[in-house]
Protein backbone atom coordinates (compact mmCIF):
# COMPACT_ATOMS: atom_id res chain seq x y z
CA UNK A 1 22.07 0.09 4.75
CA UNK A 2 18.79 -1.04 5.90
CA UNK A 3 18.72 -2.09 9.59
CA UNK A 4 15.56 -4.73 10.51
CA UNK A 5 15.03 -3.14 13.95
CA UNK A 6 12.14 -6.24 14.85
CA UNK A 7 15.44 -8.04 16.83
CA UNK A 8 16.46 -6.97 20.13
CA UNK A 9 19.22 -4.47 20.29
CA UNK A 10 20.65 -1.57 22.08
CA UNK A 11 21.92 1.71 21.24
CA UNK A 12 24.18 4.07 23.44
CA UNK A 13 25.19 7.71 22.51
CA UNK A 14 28.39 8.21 24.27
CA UNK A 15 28.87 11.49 22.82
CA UNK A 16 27.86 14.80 23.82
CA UNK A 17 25.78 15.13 20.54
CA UNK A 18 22.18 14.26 19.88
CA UNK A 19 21.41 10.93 18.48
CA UNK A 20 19.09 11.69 15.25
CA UNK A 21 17.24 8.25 14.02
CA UNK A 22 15.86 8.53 10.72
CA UNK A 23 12.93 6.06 10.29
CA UNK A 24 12.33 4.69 6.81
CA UNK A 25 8.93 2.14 6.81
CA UNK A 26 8.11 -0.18 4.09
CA UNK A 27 5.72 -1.13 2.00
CA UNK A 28 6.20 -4.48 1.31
CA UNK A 29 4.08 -5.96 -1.93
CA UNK A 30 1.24 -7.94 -0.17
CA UNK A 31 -1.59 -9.48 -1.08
CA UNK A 32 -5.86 -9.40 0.44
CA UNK A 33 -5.43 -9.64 3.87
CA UNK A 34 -1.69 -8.81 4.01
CA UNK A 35 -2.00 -5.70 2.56
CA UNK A 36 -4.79 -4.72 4.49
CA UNK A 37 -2.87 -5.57 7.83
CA UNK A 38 0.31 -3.99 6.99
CA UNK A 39 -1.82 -0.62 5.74
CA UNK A 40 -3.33 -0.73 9.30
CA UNK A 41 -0.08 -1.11 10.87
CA UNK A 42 1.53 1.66 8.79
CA UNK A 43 -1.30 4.44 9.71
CA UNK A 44 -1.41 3.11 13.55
CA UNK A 45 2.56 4.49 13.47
CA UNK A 46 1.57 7.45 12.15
CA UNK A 47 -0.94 8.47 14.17
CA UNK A 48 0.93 7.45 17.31
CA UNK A 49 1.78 10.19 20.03
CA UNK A 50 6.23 8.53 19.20
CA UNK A 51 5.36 9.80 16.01
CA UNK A 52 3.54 12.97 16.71
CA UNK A 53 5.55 14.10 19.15
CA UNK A 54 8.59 13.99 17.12
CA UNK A 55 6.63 16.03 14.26
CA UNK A 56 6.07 18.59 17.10
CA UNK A 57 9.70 18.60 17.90
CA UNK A 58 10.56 18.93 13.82
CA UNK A 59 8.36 21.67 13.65
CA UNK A 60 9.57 23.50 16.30
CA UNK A 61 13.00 23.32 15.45
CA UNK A 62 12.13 24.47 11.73
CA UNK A 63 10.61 27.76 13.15
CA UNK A 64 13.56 28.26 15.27
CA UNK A 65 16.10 27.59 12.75
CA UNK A 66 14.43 30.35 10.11
């Protein structure tokens, strides 16, 4: 299933479990400028402290887990 999170919507986690989101992005088959906007878009994600922080957090629960 593929969910196109670009529409309003909330979530609740009414359990006492954590709520794991897996984020899958795209590359969709563009062409000159597309593909240059959607490349920019793509690293801007990447390099953004969402993102970092929850490489951080994987990280730090890998070297617990050994």
């Amino acid at each position: 299933m593929v969910f196109d999170d670009t529409y309003p919507h909330e979530v609740w986690n009414n359990t006492d479990q954590t709520r794991v989101v897996l984020l899958v992005q795209f590359r969709r088959p563009l062409r000159w400028p597309g593909r240059l906007v959607g490349d920019f878009f793509i690293e801007a994600i990447r390099r953004s402290p969402f993102v970092q922080e929850a490489r951080s957090n994987l990280a730090a629960w890998m070297a617990s887990h050994k």
